[in-house]
Protein backbone atom coordinates (compact mmCIF):
# COMPACT_ATOMS: atom_id res chain seq x y z
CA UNK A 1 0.00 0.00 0.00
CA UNK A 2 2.90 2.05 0.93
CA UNK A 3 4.37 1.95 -2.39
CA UNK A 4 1.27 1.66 -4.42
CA UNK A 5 3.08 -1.29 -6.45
CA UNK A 6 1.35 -2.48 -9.15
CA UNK A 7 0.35 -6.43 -9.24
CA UNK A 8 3.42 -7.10 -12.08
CA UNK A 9 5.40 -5.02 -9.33
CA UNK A 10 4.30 -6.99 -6.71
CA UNK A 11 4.36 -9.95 -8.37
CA UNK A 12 8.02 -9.75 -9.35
CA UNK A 13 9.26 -8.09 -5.89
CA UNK A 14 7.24 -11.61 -4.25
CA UNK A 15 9.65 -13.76 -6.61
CA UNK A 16 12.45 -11.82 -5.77
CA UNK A 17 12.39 -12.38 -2.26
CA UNK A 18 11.28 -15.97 -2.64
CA UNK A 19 14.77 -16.27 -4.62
CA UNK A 20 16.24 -14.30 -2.14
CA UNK A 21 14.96 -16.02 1.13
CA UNK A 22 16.25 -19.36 -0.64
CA UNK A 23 19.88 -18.41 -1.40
CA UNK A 24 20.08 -16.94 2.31
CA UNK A 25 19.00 -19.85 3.92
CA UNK A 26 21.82 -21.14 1.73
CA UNK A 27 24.39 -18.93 2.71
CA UNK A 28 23.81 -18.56 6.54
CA UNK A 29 26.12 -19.37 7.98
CA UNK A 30 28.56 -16.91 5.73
CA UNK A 31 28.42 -13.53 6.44
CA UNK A 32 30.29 -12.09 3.62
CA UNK A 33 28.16 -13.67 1.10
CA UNK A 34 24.74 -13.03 2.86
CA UNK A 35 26.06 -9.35 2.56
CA UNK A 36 26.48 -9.61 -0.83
CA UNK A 37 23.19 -11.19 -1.30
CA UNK A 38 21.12 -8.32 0.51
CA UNK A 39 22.59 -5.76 -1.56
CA UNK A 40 21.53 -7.59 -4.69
CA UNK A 41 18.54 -8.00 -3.78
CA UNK A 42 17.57 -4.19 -2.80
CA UNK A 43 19.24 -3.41 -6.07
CA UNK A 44 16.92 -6.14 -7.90
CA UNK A 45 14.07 -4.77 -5.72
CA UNK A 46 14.76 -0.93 -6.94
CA UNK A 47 14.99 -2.07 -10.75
CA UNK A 48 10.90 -2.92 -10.41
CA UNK A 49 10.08 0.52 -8.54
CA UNK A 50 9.11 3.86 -10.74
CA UNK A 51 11.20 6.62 -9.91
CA UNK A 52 8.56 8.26 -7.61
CA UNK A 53 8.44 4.74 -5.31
CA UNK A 54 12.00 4.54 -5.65
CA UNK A 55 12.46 7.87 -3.86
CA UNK A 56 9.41 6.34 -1.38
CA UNK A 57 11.65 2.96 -0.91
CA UNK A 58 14.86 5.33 -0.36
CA UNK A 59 13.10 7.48 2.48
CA UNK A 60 11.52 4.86 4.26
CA UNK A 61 14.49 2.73 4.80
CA UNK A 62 16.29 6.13 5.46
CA UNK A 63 13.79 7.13 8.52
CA UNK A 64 12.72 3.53 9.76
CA UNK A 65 16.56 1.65 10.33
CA UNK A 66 14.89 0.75 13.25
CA UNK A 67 13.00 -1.37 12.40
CA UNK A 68 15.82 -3.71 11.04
CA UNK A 69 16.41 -5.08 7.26
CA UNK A 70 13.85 -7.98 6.43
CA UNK A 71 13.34 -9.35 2.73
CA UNK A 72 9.81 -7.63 2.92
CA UNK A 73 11.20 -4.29 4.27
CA UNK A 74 8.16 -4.29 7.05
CA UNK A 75 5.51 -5.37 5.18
CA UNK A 76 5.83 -2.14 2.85
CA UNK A 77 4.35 -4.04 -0.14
């Protein structure tokens, strides 16, 4: 709702952290590589969003670190 994704958006950000759920549960118990992995996949994640929820995406994870880094950002889909 946050985002106002589309259902191709959302359908492609669901497969993309499907994929990316998978190749962490992989990778757990490596740290550099589960690094590597989150920043691909908020760079795959960004490649769906328009500019306008790009700047959206950008701002909320800017003002809610908090809240901690989770495949589904919070829910904000």
């Amino acid at each position: 709702d946050y985002l106002k994704l589309t259902d191709e958006q959302a359908e492609k950000i669901h497969k993309i952290n499907r994929d990316f759920h998978d190749k962490m549960f992989q990778n757990r118990k490596n740290q550099d590589e589960a690094e590597k992995l989150r920043d691909a996949h908020r760079k795959e994640i960004e490649k769906v969003l328009t500019k306008e929820q790009l700047e959206k995406f950008k701002e909320f994870r800017t003002n809610h670190r908090d809240m901690g880094y989770c495949p589904g950002f919070g829910g904000m889909w």
